[in-house]
PDB file of N, CA and C in Angstrom:
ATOM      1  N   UNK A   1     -59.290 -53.648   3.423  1.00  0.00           N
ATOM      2  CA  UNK A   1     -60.394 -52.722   3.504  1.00  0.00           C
ATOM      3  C   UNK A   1     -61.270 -53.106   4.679  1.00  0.00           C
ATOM      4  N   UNK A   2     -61.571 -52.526   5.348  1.00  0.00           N
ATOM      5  CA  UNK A   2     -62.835 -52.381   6.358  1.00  0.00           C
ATOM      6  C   UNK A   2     -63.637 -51.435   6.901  1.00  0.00           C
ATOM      7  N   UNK A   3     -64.834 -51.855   6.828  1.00  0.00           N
ATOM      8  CA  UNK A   3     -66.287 -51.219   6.900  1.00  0.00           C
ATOM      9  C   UNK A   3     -66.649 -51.467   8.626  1.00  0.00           C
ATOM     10  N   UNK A   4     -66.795 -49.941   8.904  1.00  0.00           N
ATOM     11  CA  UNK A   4     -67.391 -49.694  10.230  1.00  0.00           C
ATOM     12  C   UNK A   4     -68.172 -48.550  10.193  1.00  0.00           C
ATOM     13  N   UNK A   5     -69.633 -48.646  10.978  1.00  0.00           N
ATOM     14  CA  UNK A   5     -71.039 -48.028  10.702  1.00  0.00           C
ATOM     15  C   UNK A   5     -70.500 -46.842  11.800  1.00  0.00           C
ATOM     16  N   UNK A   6     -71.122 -45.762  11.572  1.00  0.00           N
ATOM     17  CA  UNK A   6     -71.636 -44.930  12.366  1.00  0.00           C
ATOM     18  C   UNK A   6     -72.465 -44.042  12.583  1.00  0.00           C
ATOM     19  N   UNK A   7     -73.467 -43.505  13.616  1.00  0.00           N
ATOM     20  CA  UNK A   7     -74.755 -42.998  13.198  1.00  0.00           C
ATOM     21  C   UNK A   7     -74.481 -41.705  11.705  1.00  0.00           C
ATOM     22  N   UNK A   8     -73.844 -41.316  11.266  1.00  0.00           N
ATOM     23  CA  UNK A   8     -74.102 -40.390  10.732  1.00  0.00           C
ATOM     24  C   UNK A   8     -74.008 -40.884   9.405  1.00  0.00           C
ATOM     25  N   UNK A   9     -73.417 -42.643   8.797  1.00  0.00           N
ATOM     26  CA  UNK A   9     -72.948 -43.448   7.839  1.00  0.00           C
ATOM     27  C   UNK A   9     -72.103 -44.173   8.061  1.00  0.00           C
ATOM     28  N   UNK A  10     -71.466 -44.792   7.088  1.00  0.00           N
ATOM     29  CA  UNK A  10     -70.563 -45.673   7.284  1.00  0.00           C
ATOM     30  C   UNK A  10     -69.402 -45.038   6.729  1.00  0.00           C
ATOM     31  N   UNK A  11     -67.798 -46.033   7.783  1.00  0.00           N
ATOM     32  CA  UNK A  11     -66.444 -45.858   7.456  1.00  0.00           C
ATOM     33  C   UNK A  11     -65.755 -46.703   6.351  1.00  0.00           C
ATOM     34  N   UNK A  12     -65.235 -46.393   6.107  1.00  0.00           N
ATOM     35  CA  UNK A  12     -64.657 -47.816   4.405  1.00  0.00           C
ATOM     36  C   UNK A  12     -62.850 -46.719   5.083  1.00  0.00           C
ATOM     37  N   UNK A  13     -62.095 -47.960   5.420  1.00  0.00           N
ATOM     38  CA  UNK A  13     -60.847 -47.175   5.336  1.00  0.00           C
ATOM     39  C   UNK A  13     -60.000 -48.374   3.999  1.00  0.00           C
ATOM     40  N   UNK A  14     -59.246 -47.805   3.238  1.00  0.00           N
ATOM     41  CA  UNK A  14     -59.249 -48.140   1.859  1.00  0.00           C
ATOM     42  C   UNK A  14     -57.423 -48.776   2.379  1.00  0.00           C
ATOM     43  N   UNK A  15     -57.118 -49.805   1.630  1.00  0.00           N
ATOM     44  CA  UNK A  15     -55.595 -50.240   1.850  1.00  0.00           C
ATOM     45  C   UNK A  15     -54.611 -49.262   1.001  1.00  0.00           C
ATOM     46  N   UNK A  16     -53.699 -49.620   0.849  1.00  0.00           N
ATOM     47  CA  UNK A  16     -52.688 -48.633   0.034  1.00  0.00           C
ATOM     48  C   UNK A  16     -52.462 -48.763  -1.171  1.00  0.00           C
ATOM     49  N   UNK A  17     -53.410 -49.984  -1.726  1.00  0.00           N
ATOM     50  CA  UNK A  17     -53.566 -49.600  -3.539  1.00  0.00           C
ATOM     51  C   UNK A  17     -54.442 -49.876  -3.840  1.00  0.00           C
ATOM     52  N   UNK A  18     -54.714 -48.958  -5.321  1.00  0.00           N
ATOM     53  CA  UNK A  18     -56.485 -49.017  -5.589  1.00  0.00           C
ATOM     54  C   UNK A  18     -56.198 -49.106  -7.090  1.00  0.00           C
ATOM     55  N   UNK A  19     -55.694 -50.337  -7.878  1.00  0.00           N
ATOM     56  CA  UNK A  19     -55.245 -50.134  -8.955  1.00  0.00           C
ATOM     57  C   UNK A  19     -55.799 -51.676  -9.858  1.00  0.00           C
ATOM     58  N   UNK A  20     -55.890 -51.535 -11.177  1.00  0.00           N
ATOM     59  CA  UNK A  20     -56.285 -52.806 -11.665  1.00  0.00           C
ATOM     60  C   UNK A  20     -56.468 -53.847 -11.201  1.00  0.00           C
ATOM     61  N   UNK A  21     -55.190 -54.394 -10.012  1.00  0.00           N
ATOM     62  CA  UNK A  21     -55.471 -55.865  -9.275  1.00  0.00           C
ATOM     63  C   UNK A  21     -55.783 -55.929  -8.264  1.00  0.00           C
ATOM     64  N   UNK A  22     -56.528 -54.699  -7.422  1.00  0.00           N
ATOM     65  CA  UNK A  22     -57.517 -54.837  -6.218  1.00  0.00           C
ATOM     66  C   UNK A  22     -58.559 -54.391  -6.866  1.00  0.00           C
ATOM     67  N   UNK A  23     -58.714 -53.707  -7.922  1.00  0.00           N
ATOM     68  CA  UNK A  23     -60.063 -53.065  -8.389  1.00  0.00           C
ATOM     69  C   UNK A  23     -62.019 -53.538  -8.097  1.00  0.00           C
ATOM     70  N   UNK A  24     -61.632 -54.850  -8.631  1.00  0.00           N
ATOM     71  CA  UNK A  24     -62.462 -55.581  -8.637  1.00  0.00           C
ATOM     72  C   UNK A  24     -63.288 -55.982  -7.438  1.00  0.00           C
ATOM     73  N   UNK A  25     -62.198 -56.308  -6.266  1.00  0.00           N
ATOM     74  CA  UNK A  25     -62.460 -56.480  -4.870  1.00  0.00           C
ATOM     75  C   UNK A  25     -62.863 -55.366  -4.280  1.00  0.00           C
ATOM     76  N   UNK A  26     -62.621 -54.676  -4.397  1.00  0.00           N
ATOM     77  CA  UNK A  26     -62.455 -53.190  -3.745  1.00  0.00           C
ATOM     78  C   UNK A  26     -64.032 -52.412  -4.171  1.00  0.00           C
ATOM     79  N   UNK A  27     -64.454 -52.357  -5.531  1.00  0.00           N
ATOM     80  CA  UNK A  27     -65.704 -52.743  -6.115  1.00  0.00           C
ATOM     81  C   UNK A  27     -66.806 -53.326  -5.622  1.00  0.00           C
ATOM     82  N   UNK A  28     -66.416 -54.577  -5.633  1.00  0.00           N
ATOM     83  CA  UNK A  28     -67.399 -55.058  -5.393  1.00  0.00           C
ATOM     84  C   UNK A  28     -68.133 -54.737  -3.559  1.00  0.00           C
ATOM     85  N   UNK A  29     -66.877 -54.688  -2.520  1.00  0.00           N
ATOM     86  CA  UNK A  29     -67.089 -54.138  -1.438  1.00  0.00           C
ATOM     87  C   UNK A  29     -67.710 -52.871  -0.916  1.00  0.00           C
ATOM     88  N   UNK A  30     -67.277 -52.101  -1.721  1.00  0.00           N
ATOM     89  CA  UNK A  30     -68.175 -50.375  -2.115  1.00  0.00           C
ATOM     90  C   UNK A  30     -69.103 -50.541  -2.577  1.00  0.00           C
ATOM     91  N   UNK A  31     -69.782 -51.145  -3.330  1.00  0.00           N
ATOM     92  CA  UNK A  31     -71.481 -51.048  -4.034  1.00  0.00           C
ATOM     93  C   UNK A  31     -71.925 -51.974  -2.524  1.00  0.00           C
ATOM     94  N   UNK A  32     -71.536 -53.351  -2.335  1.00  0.00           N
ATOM     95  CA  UNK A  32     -72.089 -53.702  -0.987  1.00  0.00           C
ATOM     96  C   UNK A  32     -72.309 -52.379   0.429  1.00  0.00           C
ATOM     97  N   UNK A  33     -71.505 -51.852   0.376  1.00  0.00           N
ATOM     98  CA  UNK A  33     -71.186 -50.970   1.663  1.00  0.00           C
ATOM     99  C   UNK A  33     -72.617 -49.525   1.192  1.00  0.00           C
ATOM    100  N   UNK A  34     -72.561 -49.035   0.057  1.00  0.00           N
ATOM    101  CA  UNK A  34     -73.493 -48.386  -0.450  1.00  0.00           C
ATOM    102  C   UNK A  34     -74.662 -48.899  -0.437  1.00  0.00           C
ATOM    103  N   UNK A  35     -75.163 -49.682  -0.856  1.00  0.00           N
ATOM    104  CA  UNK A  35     -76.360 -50.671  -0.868  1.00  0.00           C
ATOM    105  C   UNK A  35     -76.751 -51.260   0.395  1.00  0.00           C
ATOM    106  N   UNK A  36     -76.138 -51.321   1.704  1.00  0.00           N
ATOM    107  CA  UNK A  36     -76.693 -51.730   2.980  1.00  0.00           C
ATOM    108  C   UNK A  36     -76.543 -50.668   3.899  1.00  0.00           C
ATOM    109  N   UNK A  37     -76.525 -49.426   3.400  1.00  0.00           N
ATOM    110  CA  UNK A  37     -76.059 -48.472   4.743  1.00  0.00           C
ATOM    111  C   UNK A  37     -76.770 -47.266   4.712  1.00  0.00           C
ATOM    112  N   UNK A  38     -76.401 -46.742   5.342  1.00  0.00           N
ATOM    113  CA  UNK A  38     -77.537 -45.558   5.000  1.00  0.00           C
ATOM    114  C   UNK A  38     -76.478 -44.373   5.512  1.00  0.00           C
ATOM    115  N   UNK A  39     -77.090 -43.095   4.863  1.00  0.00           N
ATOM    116  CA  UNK A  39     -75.979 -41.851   5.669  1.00  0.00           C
ATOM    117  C   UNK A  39     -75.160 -41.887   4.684  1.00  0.00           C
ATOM    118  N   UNK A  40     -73.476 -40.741   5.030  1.00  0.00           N
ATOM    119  CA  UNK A  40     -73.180 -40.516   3.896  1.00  0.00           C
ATOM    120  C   UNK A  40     -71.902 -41.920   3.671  1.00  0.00           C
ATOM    121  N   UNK A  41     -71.468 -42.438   3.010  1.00  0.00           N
ATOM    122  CA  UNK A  41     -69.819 -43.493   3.156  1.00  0.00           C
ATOM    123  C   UNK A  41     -68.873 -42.855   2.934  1.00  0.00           C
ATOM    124  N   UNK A  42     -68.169 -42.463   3.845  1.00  0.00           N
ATOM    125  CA  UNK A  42     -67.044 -41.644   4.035  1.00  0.00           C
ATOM    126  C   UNK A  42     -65.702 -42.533   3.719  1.00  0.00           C
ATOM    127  N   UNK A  43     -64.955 -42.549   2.904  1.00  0.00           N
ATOM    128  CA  UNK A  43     -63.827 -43.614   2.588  1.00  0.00           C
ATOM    129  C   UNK A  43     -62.365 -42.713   3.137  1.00  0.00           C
ATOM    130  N   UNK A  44     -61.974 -43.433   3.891  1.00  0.00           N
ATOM    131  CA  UNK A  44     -60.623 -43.105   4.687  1.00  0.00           C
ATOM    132  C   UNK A  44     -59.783 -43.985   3.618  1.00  0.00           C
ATOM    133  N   UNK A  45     -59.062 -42.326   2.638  1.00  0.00           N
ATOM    134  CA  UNK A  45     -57.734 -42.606   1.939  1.00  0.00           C
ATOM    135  C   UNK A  45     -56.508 -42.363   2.823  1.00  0.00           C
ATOM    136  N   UNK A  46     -56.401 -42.338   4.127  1.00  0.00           N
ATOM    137  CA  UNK A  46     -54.924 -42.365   4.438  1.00  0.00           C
ATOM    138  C   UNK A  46     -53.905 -43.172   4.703  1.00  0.00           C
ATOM    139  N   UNK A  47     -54.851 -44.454   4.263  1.00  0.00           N
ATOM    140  CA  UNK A  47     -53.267 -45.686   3.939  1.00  0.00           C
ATOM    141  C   UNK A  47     -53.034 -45.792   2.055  1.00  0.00           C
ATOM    142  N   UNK A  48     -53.883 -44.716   1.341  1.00  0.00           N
ATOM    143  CA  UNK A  48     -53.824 -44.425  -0.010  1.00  0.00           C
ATOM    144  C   UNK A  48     -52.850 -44.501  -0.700  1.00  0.00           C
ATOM    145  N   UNK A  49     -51.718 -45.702  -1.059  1.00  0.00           N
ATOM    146  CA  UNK A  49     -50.685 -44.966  -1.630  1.00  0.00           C
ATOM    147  C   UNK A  49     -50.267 -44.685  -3.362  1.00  0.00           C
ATOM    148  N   UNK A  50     -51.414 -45.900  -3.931  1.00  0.00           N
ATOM    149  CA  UNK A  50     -51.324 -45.812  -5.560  1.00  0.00           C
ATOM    150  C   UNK A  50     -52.598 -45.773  -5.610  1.00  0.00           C
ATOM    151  N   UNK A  51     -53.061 -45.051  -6.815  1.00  0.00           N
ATOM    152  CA  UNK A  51     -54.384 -45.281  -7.341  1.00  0.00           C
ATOM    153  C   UNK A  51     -54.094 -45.097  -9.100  1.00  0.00           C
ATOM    154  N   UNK A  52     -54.587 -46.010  -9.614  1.00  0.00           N
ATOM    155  CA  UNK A  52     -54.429 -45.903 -11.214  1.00  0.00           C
ATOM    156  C   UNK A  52     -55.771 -44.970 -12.057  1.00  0.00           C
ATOM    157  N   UNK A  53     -56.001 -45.496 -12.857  1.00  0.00           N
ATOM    158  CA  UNK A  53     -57.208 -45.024 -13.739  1.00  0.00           C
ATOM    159  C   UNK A  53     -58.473 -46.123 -13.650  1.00  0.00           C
ATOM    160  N   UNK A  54     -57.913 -47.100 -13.715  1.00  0.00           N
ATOM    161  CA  UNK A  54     -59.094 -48.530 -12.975  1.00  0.00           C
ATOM    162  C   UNK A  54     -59.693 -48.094 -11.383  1.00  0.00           C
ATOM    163  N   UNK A  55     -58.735 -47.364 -10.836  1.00  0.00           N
ATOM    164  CA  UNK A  55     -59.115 -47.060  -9.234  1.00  0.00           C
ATOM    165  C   UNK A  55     -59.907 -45.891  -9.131  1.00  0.00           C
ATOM    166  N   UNK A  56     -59.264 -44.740 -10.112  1.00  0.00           N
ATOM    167  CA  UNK A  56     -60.507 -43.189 -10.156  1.00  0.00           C
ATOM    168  C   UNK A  56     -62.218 -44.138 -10.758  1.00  0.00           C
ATOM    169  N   UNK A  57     -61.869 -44.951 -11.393  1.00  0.00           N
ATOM    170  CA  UNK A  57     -63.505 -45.244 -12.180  1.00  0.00           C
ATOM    171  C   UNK A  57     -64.151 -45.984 -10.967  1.00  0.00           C
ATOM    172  N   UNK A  58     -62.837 -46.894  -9.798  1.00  0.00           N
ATOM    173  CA  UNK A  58     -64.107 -47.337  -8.552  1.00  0.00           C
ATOM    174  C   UNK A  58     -64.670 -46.431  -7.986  1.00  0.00           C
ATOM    175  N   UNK A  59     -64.290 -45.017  -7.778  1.00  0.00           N
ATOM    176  CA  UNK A  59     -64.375 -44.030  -7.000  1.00  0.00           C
ATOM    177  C   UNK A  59     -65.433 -43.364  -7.355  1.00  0.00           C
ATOM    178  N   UNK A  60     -65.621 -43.249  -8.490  1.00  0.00           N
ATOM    179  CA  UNK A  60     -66.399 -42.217  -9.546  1.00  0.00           C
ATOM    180  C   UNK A  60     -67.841 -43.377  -9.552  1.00  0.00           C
ATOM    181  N   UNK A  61     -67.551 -44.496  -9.995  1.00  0.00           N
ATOM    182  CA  UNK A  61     -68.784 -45.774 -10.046  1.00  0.00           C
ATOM    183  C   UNK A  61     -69.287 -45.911  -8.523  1.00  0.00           C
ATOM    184  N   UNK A  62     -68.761 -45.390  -7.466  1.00  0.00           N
ATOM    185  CA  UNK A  62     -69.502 -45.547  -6.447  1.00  0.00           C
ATOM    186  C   UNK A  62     -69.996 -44.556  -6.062  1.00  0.00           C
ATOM    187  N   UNK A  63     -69.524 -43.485  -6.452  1.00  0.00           N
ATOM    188  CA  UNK A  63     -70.472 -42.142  -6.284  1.00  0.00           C
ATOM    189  C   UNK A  63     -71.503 -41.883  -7.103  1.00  0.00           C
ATOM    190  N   UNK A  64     -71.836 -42.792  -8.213  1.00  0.00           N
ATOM    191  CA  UNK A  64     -72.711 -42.721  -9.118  1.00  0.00           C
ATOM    192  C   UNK A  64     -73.771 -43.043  -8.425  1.00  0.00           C
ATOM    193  N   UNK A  65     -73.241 -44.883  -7.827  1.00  0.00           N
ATOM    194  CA  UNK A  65     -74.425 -45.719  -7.105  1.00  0.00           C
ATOM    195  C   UNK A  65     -75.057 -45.116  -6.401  1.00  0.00           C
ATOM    196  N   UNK A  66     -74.184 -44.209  -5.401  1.00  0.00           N
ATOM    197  CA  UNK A  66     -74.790 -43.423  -4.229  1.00  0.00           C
ATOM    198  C   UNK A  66     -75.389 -42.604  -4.425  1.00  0.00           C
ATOM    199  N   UNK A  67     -75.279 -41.609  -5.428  1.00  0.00           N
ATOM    200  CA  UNK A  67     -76.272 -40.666  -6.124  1.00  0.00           C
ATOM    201  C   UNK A  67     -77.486 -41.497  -6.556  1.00  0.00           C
ATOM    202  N   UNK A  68     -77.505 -42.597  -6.867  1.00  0.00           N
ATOM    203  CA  UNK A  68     -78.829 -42.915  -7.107  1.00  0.00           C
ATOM    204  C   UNK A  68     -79.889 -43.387  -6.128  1.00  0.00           C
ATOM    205  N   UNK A  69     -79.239 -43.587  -5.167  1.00  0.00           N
ATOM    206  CA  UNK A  69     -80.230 -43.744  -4.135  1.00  0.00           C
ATOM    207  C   UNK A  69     -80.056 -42.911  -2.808  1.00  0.00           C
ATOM    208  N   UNK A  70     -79.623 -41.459  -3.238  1.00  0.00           N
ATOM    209  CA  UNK A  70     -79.583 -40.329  -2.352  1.00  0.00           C
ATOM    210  C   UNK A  70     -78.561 -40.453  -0.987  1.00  0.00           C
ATOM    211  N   UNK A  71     -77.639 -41.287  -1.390  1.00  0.00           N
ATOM    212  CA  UNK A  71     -76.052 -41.273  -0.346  1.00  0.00           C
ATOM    213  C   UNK A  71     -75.087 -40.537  -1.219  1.00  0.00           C
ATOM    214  N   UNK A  72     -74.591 -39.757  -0.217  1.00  0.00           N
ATOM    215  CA  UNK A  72     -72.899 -39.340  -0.780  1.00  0.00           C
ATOM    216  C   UNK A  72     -71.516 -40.273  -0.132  1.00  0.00           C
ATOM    217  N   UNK A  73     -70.947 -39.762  -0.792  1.00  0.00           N
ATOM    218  CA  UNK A  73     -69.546 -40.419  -0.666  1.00  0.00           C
ATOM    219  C   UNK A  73     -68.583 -39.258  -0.525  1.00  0.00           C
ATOM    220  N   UNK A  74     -68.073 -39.361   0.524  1.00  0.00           N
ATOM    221  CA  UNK A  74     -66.778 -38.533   0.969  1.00  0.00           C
ATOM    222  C   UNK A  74     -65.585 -39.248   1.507  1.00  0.00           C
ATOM    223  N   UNK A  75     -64.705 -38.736   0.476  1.00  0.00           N
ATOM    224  CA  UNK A  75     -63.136 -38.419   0.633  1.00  0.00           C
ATOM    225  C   UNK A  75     -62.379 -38.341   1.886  1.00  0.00           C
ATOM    226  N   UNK A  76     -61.842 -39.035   2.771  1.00  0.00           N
ATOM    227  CA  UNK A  76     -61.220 -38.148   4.142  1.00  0.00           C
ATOM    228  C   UNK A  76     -59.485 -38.846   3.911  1.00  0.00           C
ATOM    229  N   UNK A  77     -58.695 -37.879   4.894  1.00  0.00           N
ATOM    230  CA  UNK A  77     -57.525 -38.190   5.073  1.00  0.00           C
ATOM    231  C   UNK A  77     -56.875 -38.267   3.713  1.00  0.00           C
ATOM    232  N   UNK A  78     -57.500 -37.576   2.933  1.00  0.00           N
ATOM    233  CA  UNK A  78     -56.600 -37.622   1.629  1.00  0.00           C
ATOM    234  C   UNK A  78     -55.257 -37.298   1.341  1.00  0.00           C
ATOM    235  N   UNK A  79     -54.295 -38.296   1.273  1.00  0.00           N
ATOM    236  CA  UNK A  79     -53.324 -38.218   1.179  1.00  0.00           C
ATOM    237  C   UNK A  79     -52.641 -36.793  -0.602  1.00  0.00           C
ATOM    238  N   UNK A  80     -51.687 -36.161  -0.042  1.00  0.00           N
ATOM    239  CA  UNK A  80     -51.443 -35.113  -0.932  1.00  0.00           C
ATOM    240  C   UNK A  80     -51.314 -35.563  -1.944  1.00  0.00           C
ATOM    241  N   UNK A  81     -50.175 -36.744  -2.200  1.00  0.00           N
ATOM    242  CA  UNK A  81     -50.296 -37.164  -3.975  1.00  0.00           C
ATOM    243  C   UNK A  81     -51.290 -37.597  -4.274  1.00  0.00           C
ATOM    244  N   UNK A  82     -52.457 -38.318  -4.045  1.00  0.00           N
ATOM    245  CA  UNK A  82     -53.578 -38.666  -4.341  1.00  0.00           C
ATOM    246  C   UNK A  82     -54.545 -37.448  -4.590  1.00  0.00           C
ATOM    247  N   UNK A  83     -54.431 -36.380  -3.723  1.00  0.00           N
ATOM    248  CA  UNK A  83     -55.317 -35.059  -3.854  1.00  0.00           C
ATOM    249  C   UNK A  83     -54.897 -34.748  -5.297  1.00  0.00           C
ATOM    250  N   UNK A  84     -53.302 -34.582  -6.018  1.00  0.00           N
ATOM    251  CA  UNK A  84     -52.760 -33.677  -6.774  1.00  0.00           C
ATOM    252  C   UNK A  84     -53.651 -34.741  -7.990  1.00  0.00           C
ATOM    253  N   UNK A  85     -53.359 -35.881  -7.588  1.00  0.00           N
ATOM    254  CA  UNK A  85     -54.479 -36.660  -8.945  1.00  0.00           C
ATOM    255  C   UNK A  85     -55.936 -36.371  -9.466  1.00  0.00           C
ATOM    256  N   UNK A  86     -56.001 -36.651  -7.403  1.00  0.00           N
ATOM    257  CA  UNK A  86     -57.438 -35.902  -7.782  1.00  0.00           C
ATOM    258  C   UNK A  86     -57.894 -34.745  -8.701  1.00  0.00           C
ATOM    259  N   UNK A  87     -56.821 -33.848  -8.333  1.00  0.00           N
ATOM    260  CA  UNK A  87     -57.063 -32.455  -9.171  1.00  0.00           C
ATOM    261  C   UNK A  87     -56.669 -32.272 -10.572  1.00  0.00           C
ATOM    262  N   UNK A  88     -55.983 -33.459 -10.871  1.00  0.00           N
ATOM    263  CA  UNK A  88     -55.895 -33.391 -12.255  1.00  0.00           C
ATOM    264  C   UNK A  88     -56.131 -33.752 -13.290  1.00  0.00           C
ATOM    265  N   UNK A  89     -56.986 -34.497 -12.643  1.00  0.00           N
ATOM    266  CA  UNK A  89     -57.896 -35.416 -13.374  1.00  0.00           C
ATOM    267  C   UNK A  89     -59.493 -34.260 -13.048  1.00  0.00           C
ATOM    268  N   UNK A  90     -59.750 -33.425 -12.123  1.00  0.00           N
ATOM    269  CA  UNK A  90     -60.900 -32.718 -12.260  1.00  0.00           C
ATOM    270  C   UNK A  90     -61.650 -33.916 -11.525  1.00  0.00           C
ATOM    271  N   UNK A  91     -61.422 -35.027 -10.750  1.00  0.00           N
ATOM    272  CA  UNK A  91     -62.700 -35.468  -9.765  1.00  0.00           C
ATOM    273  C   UNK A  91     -62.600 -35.150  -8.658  1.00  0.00           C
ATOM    274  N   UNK A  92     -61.833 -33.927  -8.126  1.00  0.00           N
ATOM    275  CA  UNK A  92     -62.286 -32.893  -6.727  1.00  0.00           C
ATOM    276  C   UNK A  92     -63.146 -32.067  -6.679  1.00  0.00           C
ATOM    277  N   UNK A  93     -63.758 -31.891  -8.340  1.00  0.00           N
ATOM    278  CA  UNK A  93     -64.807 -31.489  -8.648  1.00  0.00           C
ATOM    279  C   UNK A  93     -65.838 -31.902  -8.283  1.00  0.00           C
ATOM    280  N   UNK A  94     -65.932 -33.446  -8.770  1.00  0.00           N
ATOM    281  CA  UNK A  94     -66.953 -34.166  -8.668  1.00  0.00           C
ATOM    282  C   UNK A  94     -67.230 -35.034  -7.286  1.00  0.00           C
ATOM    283  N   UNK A  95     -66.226 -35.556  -7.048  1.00  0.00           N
ATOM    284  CA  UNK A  95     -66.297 -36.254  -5.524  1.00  0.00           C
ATOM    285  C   UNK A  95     -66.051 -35.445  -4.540  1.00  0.00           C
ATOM    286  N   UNK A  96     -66.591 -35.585  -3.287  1.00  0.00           N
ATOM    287  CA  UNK A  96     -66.609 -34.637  -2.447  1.00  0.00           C
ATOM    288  C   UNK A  96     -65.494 -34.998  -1.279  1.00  0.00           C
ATOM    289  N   UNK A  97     -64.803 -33.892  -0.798  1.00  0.00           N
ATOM    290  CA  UNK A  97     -63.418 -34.236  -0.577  1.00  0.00           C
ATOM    291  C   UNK A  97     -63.614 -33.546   0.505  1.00  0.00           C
ATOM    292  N   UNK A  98     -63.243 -33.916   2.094  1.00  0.00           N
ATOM    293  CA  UNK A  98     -63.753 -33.394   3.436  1.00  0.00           C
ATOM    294  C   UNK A  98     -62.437 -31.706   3.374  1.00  0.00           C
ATOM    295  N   UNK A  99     -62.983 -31.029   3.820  1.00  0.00           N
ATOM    296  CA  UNK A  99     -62.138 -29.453   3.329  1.00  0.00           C
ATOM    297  C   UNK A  99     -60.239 -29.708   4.081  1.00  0.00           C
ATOM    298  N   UNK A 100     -60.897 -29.848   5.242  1.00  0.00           N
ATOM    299  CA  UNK A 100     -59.626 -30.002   5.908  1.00  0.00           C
ATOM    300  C   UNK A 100     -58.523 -30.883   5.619  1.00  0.00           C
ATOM    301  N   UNK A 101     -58.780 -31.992   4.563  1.00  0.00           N
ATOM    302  CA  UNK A 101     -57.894 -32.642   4.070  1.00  0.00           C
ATOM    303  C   UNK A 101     -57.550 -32.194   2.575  1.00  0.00           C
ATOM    304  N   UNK A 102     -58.210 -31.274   1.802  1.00  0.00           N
ATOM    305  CA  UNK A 102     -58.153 -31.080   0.603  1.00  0.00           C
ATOM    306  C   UNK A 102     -57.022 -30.322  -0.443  1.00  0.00           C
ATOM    307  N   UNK A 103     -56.124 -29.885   0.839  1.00  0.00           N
ATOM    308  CA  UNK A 103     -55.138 -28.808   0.509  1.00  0.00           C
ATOM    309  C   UNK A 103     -54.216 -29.897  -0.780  1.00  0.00           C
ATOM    310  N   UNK A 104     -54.054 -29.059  -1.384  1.00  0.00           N
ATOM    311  CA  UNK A 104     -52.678 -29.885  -2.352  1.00  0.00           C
ATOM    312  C   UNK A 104     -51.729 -29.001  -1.741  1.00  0.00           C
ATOM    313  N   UNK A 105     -50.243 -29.911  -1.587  1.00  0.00           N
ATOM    314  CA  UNK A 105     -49.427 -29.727  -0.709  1.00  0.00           C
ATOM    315  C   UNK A 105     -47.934 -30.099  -2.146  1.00  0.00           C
TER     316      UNK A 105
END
C-alpha cells in the first residue's frame, strides 16, 4: 500500500488483497491516511484482486471515519470483479465509486 498527497487529497493505491490477513494493516493505514489529510482519499483498487467480508468492513469503517470529519472516500480503477461485489453486496450505494470506472462488465 502507498499513500501519495495531492492538492485535491490524498492517493492510497491498495495491493491485490484486502482479506482477513492484510485487514488489520491495511486498517490501520486508512484511519492514519484519513486522520492526517485533508480533501477527498481516493483509494486506487486496480491492483484489487481479492477482497473478503473483513475487507468490505475496512472499506465501509473508513468511510465512516471520513464522514465524520467531513472527507470522502472514493473508489478508482475499480477492477470489474470487485465492482460485481461491490454491487452485491449494495456498497456502490454507499461508497462512492469514480463513474468512469463503475461499469460492471
Amino acid at each position: 500500500m502507498r499513500v501519495r498527497g495531492n492538492p485535491k487529497g490524498q492517493v492510497v493505491r491498495l495491493g491485490a488483497r484486502l482479506d482477513a490477513g492484510t485487514s488489520a494493516g491495511v486498517r490501520e493505514r486508512l484511519h492514519e491516511a484519513v486522520e492526517s489529510g485533508a480533501g477527498d482519499l481516493i483509494l486506487d483498487l486496480s491492483e484489487l484482486e481479492m477482497i473478503d467480508a473483513t475487507g468490505l468492513g475496512v472499506l465501509v469503517g473508513t468511510h465512516r471515519l471520513a464522514l465524520d470529519i467531513d472527507r470522502r472516500v472514493v473508489l478508482r480503477a475499480v477492477p470489474p470483479r470487485i465492482m460485481r461485489i461491490l454491487a452485491v453486496t449494495r456498497l456502490n450505494r454507499v461508497l462512492h465509486v469514480e463513474a468512469h470506472t463503475a461499469a460492471v462488465a
